[in-house]
C-alpha atoms as a PDB file:
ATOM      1  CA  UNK A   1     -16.156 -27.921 -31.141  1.00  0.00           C
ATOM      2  CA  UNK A   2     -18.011 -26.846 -34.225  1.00  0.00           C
ATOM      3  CA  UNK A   3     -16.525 -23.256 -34.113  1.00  0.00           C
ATOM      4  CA  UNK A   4     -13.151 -24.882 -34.076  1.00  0.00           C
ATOM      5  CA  UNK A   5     -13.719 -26.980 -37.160  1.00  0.00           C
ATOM      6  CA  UNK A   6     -15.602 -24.621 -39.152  1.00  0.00           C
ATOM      7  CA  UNK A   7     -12.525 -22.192 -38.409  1.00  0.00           C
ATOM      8  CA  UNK A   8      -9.824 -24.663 -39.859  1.00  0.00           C
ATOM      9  CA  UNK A   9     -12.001 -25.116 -42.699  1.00  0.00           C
ATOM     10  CA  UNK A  10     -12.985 -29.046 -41.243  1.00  0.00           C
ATOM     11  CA  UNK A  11     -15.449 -30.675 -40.658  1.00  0.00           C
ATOM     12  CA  UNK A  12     -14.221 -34.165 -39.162  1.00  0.00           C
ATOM     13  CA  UNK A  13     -15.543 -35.243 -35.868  1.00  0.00           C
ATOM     14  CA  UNK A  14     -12.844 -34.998 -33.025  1.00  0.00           C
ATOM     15  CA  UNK A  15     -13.935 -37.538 -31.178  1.00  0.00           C
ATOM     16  CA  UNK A  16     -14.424 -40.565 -33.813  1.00  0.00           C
ATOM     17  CA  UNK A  17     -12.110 -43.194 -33.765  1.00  0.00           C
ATOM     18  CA  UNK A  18     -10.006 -43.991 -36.614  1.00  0.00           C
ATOM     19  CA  UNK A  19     -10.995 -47.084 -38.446  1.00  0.00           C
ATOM     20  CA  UNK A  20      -8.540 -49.730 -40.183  1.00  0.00           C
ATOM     21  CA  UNK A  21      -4.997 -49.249 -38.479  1.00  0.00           C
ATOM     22  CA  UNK A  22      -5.514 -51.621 -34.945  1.00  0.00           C
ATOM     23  CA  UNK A  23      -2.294 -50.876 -32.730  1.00  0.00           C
ATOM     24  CA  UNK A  24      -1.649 -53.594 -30.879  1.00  0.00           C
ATOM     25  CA  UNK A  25       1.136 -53.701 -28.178  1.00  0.00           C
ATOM     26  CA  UNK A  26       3.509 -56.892 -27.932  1.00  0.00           C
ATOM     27  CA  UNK A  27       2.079 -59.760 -25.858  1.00  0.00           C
ATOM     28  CA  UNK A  28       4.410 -59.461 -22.221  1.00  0.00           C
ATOM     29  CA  UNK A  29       4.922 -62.343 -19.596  1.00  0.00           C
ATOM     30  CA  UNK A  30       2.797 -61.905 -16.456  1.00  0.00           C
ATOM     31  CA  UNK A  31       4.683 -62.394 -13.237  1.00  0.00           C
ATOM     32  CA  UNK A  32       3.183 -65.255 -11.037  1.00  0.00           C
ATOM     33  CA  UNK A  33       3.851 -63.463  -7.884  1.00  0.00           C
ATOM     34  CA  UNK A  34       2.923 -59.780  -8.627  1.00  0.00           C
ATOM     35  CA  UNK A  35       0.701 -59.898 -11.709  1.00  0.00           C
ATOM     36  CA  UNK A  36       2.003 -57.307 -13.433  1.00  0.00           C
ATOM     37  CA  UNK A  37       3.316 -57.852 -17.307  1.00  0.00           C
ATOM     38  CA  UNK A  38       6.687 -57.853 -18.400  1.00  0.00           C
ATOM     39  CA  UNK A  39       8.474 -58.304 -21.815  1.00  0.00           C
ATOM     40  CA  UNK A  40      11.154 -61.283 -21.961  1.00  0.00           C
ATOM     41  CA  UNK A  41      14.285 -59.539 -21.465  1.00  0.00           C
ATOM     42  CA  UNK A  42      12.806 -57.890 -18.167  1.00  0.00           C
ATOM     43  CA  UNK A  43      10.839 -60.390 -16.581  1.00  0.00           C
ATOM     44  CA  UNK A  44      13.853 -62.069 -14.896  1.00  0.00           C
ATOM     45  CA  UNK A  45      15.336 -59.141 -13.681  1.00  0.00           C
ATOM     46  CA  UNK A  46      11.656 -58.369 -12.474  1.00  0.00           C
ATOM     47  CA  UNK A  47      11.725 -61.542 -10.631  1.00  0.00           C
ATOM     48  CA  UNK A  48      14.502 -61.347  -8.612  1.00  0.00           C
ATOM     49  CA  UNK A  49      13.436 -58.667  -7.150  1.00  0.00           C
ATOM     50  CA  UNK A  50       9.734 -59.648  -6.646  1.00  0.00           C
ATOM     51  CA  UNK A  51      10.927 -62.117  -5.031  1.00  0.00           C
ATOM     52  CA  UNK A  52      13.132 -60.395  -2.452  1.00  0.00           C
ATOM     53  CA  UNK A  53      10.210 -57.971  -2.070  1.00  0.00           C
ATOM     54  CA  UNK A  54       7.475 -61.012  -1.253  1.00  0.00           C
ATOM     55  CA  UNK A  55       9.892 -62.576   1.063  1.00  0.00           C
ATOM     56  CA  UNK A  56      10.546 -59.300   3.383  1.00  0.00           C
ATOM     57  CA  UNK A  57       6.609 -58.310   3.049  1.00  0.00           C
ATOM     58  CA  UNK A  58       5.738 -61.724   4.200  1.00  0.00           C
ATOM     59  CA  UNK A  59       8.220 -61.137   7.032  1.00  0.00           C
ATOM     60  CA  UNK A  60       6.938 -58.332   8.602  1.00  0.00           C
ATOM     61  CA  UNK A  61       3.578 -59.833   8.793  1.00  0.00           C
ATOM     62  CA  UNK A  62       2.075 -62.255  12.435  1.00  0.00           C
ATOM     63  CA  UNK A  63       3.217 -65.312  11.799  1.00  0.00           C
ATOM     64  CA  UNK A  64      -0.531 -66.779  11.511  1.00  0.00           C
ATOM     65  CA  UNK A  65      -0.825 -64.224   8.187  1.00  0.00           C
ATOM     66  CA  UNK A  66       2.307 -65.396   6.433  1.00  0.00           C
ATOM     67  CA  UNK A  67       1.824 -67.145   2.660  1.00  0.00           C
ATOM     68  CA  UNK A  68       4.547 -68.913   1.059  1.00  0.00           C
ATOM     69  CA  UNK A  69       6.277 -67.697  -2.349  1.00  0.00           C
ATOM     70  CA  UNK A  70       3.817 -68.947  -5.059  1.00  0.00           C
ATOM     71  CA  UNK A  71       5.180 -71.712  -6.897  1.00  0.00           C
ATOM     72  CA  UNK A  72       6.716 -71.244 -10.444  1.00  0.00           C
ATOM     73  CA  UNK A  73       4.043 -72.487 -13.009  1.00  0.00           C
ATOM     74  CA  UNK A  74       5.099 -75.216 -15.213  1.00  0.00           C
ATOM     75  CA  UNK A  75       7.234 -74.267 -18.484  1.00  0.00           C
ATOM     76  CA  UNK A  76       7.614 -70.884 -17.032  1.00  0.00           C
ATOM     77  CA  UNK A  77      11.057 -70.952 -18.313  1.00  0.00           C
ATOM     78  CA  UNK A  78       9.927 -71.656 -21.453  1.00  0.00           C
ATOM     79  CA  UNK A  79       7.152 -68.929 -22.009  1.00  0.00           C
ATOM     80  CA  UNK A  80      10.682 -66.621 -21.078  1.00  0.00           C
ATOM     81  CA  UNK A  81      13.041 -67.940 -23.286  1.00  0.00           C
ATOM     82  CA  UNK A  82       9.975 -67.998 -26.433  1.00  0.00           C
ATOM     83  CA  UNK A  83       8.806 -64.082 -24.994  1.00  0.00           C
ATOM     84  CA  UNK A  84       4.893 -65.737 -23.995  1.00  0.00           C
ATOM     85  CA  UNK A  85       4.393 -66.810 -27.687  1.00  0.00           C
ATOM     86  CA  UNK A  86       4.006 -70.725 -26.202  1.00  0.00           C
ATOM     87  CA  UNK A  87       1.435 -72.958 -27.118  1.00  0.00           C
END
């Protein structure tokens, strides 16, 4: 690493992390079945089809080993419609 700095005439360290500038990616709605995060306009698309995906999984499963569709938390609609900026 030093022979590569010294030869562009550098001396900054490659592997410091720039200070100041934070990037911060845009807060996304986590799905209450799967857990992964979506942003607002693709969360209810993702939904749909989480659903239909919990509902055959839980299908092929015993009986006995079957779980219900998690329930919808409260305001969920909201935290959509807002894009998970709610209170």
């Amino acid at each position: 690493m030093k022979a590569c700095n010294n030869k562009n005439g550098t001396n900054a360290d490659p592997f410091e992390q720039k200070k100041g500038k934070k990037t911060e990616r845009p807060m996304g709605i986590m799905c209450y079945i799967c857990g992964r995060e979506y942003f607002s306009k693709s969360i209810s698309i993702h939904l749909e089809k989480c659903k239909e995906k919990w509902i055959y999984t839980e299908s092929q499963k015993p009986k006995a080993e079957r779980r219900p569709l998690p329930e919808e938390p409260k305001k969920f609609n909201e935290m959509i419609i807002t894009g998970g900026q709610g209170n």
